[in-house]
C-alpha atoms as a PDB file:
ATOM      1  CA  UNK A   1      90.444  76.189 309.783  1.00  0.00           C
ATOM      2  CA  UNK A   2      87.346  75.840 308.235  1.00  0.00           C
ATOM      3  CA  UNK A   3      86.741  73.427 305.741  1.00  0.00           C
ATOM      4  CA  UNK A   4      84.302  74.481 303.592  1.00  0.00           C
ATOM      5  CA  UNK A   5      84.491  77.835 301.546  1.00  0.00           C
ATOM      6  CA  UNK A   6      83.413  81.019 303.795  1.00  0.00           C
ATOM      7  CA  UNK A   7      80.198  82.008 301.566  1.00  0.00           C
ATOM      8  CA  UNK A   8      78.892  78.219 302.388  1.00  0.00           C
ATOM      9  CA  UNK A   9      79.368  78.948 306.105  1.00  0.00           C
ATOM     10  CA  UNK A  10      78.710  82.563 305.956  1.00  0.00           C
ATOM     11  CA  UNK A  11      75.558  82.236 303.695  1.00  0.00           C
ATOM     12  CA  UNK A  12      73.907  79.137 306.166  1.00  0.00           C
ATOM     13  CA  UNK A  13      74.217  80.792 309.140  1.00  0.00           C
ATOM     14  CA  UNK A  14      71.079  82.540 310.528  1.00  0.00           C
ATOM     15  CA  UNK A  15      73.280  85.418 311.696  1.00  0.00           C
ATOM     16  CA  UNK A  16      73.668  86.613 307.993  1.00  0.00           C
ATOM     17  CA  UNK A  17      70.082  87.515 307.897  1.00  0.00           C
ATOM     18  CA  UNK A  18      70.163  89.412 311.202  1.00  0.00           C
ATOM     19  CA  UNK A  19      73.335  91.878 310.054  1.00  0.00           C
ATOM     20  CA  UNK A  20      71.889  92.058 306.831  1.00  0.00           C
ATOM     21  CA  UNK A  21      67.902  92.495 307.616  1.00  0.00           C
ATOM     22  CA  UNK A  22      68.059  96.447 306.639  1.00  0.00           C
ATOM     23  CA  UNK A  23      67.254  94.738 302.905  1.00  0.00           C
ATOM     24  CA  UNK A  24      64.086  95.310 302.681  1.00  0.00           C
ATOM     25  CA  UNK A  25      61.227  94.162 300.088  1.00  0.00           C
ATOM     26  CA  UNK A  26      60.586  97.577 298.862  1.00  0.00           C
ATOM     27  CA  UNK A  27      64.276  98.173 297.339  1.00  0.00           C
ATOM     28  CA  UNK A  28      63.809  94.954 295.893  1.00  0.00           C
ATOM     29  CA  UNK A  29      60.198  95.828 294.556  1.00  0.00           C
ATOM     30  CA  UNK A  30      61.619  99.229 293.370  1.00  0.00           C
ATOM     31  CA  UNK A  31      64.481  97.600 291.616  1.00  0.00           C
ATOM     32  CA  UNK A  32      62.596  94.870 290.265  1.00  0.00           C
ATOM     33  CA  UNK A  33      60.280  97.300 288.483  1.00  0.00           C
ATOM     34  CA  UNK A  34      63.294  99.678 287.033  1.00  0.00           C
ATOM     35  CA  UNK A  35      64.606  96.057 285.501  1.00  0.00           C
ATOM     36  CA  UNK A  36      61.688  94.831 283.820  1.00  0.00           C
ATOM     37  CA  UNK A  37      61.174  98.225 282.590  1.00  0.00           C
ATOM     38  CA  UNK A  38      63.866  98.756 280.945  1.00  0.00           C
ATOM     39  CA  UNK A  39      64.229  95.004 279.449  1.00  0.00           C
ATOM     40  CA  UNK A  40      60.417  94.632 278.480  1.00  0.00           C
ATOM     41  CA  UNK A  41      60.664  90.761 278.900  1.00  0.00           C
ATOM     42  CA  UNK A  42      57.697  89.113 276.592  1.00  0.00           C
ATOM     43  CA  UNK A  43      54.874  87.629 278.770  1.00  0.00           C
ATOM     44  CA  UNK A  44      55.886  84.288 279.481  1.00  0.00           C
ATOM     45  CA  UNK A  45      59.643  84.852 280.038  1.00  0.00           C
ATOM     46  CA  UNK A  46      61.702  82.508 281.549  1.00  0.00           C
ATOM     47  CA  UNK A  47      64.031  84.187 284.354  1.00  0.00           C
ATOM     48  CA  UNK A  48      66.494  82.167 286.583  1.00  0.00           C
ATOM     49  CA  UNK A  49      67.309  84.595 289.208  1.00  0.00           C
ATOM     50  CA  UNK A  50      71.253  83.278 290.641  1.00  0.00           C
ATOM     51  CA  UNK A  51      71.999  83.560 294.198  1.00  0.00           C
ATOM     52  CA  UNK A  52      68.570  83.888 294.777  1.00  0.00           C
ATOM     53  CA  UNK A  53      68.780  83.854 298.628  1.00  0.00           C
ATOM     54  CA  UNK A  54      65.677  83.870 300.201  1.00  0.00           C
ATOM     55  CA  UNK A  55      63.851  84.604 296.995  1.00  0.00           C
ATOM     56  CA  UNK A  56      63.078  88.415 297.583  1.00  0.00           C
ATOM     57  CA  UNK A  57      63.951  89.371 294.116  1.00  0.00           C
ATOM     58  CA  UNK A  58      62.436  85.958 292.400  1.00  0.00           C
ATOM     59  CA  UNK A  59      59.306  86.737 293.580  1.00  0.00           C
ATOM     60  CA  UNK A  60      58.807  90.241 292.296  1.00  0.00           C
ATOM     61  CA  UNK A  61      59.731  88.679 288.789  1.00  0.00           C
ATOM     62  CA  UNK A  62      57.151  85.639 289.646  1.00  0.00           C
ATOM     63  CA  UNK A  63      54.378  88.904 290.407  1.00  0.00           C
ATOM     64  CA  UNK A  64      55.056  90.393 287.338  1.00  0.00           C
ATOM     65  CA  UNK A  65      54.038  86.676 285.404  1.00  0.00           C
ATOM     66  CA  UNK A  66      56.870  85.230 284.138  1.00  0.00           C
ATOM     67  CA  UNK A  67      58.358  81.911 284.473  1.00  0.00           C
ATOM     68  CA  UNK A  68      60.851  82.210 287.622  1.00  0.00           C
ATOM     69  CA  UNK A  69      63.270  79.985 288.627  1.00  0.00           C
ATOM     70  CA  UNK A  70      66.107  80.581 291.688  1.00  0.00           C
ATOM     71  CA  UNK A  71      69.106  78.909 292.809  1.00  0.00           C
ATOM     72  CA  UNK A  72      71.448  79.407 295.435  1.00  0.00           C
ATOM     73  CA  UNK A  73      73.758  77.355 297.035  1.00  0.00           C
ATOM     74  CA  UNK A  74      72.675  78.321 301.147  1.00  0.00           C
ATOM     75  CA  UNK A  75      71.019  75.072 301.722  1.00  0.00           C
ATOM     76  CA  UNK A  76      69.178  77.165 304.595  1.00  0.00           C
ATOM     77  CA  UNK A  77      68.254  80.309 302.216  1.00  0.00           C
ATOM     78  CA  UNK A  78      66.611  78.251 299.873  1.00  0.00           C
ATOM     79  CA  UNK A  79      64.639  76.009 302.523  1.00  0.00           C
ATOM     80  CA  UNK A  80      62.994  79.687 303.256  1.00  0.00           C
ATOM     81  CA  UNK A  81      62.603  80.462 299.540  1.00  0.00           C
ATOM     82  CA  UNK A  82      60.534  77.004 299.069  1.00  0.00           C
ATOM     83  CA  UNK A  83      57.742  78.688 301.311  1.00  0.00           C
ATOM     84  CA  UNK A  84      57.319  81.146 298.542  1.00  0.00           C
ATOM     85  CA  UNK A  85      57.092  78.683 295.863  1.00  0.00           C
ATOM     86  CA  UNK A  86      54.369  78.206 293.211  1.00  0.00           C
ATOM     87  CA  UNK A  87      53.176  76.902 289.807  1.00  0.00           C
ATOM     88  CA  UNK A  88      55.695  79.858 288.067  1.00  0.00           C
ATOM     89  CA  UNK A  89      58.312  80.500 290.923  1.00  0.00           C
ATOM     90  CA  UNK A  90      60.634  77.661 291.987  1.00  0.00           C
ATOM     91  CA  UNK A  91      64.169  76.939 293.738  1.00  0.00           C
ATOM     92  CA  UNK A  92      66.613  75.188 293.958  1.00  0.00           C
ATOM     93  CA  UNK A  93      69.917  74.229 295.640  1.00  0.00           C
ATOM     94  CA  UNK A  94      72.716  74.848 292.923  1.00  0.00           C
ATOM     95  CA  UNK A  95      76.485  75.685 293.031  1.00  0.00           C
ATOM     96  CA  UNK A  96      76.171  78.907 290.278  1.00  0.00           C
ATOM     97  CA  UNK A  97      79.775  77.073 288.670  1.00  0.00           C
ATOM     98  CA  UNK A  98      77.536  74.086 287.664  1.00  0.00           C
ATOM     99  CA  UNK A  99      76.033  74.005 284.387  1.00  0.00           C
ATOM    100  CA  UNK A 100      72.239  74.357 285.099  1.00  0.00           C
ATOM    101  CA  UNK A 101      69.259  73.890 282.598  1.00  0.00           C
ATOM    102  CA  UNK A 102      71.515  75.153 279.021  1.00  0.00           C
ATOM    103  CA  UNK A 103      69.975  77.362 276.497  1.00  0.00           C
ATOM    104  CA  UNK A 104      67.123  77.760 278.443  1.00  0.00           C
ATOM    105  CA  UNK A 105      66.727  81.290 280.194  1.00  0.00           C
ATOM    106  CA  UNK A 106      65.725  84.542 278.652  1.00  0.00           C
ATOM    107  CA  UNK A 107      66.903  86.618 281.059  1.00  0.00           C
ATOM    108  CA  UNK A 108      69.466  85.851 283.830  1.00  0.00           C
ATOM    109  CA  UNK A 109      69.981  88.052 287.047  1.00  0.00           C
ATOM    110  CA  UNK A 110      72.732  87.865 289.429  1.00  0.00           C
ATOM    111  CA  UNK A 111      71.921  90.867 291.820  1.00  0.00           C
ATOM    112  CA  UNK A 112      73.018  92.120 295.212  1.00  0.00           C
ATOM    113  CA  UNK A 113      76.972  91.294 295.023  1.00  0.00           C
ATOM    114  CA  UNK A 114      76.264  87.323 294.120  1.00  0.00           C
ATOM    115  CA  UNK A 115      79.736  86.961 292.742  1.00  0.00           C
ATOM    116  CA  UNK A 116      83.214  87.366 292.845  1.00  0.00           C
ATOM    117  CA  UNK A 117      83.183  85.196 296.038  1.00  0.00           C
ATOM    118  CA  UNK A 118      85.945  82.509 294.750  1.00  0.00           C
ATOM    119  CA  UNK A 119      89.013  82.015 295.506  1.00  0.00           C
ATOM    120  CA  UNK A 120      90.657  81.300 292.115  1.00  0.00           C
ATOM    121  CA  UNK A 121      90.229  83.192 288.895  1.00  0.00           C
ATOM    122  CA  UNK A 122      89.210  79.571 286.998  1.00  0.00           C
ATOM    123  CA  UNK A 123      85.971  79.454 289.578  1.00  0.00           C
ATOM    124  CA  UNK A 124      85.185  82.714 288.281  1.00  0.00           C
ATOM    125  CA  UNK A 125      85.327  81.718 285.129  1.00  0.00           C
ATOM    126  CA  UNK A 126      83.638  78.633 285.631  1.00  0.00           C
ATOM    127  CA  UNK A 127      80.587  80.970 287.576  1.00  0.00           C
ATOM    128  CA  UNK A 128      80.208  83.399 284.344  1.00  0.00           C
ATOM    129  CA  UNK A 129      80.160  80.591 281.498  1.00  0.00           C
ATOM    130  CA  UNK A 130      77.405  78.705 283.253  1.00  0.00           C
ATOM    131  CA  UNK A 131      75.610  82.208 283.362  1.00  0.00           C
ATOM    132  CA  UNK A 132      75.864  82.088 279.768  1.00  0.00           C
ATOM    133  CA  UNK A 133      75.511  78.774 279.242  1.00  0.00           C
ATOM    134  CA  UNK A 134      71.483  78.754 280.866  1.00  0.00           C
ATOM    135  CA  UNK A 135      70.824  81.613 278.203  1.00  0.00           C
ATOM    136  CA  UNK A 136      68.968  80.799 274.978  1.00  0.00           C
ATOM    137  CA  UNK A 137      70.897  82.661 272.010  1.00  0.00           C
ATOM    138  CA  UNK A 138      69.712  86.435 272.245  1.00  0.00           C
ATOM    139  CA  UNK A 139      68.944  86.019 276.224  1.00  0.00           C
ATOM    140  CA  UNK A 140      70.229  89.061 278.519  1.00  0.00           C
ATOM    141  CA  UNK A 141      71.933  88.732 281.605  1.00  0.00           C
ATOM    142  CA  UNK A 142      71.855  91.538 284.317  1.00  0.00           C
ATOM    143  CA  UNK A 143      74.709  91.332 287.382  1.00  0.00           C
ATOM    144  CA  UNK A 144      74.258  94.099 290.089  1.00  0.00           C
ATOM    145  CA  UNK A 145      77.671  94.420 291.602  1.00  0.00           C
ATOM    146  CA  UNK A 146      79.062  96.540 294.219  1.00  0.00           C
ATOM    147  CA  UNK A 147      81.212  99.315 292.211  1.00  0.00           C
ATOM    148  CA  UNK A 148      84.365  98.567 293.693  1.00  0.00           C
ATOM    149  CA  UNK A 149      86.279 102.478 293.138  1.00  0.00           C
ATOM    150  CA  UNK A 150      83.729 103.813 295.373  1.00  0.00           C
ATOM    151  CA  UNK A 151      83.781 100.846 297.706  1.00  0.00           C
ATOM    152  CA  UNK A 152      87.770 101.577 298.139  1.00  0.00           C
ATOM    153  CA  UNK A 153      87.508 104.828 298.338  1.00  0.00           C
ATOM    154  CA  UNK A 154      84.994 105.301 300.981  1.00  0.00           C
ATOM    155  CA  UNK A 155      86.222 101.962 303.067  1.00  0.00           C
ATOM    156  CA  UNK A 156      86.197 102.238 307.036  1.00  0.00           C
ATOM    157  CA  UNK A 157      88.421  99.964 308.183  1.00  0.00           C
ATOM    158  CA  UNK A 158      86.438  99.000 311.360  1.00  0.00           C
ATOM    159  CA  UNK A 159      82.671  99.424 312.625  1.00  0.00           C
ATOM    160  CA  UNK A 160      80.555  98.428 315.630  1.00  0.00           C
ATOM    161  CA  UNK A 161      76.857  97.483 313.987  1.00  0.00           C
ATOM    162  CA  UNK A 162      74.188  96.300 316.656  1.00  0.00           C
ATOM    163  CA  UNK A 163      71.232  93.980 315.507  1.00  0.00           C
ATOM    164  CA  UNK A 164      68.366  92.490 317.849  1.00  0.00           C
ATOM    165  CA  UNK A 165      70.728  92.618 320.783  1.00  0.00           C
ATOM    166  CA  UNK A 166      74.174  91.254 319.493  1.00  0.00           C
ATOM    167  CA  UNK A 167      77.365  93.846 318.760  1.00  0.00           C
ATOM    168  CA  UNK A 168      78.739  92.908 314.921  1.00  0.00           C
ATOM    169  CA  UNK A 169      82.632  93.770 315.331  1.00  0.00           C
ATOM    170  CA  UNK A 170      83.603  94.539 311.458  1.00  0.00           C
ATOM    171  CA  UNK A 171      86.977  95.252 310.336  1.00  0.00           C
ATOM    172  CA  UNK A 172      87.147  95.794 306.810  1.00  0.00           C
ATOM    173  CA  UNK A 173      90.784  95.695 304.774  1.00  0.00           C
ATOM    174  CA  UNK A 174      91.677  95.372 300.932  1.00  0.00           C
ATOM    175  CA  UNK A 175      94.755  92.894 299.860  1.00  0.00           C
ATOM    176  CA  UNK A 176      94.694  94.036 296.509  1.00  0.00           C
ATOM    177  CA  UNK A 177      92.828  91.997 294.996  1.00  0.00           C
ATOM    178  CA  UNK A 178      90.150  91.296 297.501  1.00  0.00           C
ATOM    179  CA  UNK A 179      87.259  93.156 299.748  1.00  0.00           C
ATOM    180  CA  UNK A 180      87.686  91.713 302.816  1.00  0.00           C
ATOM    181  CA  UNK A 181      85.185  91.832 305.813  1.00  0.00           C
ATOM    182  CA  UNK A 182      85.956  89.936 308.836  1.00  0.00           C
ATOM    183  CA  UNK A 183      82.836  90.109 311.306  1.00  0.00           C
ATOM    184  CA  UNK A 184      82.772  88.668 314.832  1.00  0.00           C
ATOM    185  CA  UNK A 185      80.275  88.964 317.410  1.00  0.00           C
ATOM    186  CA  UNK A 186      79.244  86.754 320.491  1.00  0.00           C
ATOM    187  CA  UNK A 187      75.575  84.926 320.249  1.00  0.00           C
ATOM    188  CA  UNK A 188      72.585  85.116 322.209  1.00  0.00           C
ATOM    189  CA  UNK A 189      74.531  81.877 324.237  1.00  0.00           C
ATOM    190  CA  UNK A 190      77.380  83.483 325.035  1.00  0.00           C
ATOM    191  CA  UNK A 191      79.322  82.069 321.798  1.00  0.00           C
ATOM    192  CA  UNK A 192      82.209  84.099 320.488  1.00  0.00           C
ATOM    193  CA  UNK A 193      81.482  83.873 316.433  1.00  0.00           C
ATOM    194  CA  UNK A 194      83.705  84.862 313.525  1.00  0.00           C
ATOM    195  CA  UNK A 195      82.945  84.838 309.528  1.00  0.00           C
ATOM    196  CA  UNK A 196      84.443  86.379 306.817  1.00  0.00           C
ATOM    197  CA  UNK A 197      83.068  88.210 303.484  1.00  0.00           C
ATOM    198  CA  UNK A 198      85.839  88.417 300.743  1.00  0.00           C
ATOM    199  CA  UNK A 199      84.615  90.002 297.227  1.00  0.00           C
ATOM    200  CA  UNK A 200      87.134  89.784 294.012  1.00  0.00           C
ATOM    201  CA  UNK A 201      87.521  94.036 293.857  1.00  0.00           C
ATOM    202  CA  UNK A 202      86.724  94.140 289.952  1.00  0.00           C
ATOM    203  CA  UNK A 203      86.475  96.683 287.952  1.00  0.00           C
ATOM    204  CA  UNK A 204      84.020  97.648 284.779  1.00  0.00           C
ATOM    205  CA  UNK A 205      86.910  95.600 282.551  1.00  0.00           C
ATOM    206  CA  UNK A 206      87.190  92.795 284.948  1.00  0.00           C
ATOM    207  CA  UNK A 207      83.348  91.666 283.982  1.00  0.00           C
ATOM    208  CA  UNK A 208      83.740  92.896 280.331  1.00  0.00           C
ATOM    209  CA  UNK A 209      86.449  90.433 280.325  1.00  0.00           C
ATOM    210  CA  UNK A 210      85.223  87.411 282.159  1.00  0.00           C
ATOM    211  CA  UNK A 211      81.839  87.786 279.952  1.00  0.00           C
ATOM    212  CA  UNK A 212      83.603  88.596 276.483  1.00  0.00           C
ATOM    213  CA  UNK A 213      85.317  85.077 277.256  1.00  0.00           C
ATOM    214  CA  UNK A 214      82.087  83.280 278.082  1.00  0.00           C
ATOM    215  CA  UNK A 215      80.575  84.488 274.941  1.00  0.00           C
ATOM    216  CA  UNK A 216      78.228  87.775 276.095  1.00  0.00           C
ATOM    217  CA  UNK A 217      78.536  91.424 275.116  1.00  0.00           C
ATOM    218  CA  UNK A 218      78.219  94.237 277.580  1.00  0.00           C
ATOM    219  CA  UNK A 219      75.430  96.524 276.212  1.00  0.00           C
ATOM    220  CA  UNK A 220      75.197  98.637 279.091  1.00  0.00           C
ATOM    221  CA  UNK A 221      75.952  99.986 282.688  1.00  0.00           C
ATOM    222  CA  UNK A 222      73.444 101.788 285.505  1.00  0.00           C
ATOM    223  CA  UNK A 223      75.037 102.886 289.046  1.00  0.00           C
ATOM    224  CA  UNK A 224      72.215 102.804 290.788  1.00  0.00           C
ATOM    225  CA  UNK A 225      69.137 101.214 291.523  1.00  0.00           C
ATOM    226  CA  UNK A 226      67.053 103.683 289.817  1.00  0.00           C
ATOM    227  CA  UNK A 227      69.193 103.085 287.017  1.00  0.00           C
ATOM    228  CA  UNK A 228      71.135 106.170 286.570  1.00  0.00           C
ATOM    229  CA  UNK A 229      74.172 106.513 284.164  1.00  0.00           C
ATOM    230  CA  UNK A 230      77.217 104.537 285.963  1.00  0.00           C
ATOM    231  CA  UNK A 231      80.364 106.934 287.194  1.00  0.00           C
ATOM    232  CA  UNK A 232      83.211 104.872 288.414  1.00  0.00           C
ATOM    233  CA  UNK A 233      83.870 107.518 291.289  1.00  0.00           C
ATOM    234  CA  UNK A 234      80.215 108.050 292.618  1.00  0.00           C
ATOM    235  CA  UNK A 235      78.271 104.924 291.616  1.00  0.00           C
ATOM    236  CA  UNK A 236      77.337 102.833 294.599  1.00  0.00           C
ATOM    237  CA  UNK A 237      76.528 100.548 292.200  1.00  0.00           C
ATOM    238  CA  UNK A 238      77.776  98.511 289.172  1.00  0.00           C
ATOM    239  CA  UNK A 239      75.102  97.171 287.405  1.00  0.00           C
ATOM    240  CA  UNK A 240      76.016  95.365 283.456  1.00  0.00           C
ATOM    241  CA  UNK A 241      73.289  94.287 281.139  1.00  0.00           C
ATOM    242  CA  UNK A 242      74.910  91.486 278.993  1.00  0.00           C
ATOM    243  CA  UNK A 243      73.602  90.075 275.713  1.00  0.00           C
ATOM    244  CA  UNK A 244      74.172  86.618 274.409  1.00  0.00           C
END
């Protein structure tokens, strides 16, 4: 069994950018744009982007001039996000559960699914008061979530996707509480792999409550990246714009 929590494993690898490299920069740019529209952040915002990854969102807030800052806890992602770093963009390696600067942030974003990955409900907890907690009084905090009805409704329960020559086997099942993607695949040496994805499944009230309890209201919901009015059954996105 592995010893460390799947997301750590999962999130190092370098075959998590190879499934996953149909995210492309202009989605991000596109989003990006739609956000800071909306919000308006004053020049000279400070942003912590959380989960950063490989910095593809941080850096379209750096572009735009304010003061970015990314952490993530893939030791490898954020290697590849230091290449991007400059005087207002920088990373660092940080378990999103850990308090991090505190009443610091104006805006926090937490996009892409980059939650929901733990295994106990006090983690989550722990994960959404830190959010908080980095936010000066008055800050906003965005979190771009898969919208979990849809995600249920529409679930295949197995797939064959092929990327740069290797077969990704997915079976996909739901416990009850939990999105659960087991993916296995053999490597360019012959390797027989396996990794697992498992999301919490939560719903609209699920966040309002984990926030509510970490002091932020909900002030509103998109369902898409364009930022179209959220409907439970057709959203393909859950994204909540919290205020502190």
């Amino acid at each position: 069994m592995e010893k460390i929590s799947w997301f750590e494993s999962w999130f190092n690898s370098p075959y998590y950018k190879v499934l996953y490299q149909n995210r492309d920069v202009t989605e991000a740019e596109d989003f990006t744009e739609a956000l800071l529209g909306y919000l308006k952040p004053l020049p000279g915002s400070r942003i912590v982007d959380i989960g950063c990854g490989e910095g593809r969102f941080a850096v379209q807030f750096a572009n735009n001039g304010y003061d970015v800052t990314g952490i993530d806890l893939a030791e490898n992602r954020i290697e590849k996000a230091l290449e991007l770093e400059r005087e207002n963009l920088h990373f660092f390696v940080h378990d999103m559960r850990l308090p991090f600067y505190i009443n610091y942030f104006d805006f926090a974003f937490n996009l892409f699914t980059s939650f929901g990955y733990f295994a106990s409900a006090r983690d989550n907890q722990l994960a959404a008061n830190s959010f908080a907690g980095g936010l000066k009084k008055g800050g906003t905090l965005v979190v771009d979530y898969l919208n979990s009805d849809l995600v249920l409704q529409q679930l295949k329960p197995y797939e064959i996707v092929e990327r740069d020559g290797m077969k990704f086997d997915i079976q996909k099942d739901y416990d009850g509480r939990h999105i659960i993607k087991h993916i296995r695949f053999t490597d360019a040496e012959g390797v027989a792999r396996h990794y697992t994805e498992r999301v919490s499944a939560f719903s609209l009230q699920d966040f309002i409550t984990l926030f509510s309890n970490a002091g932020l209201k909900l002030e509103t919901t998109f369902g898409d990246y364009t930022l179209a009015p959220f409907v439970s059954k057709t959203s393909p996105r859950l994204i909540m714009v919290f205020k502190k």
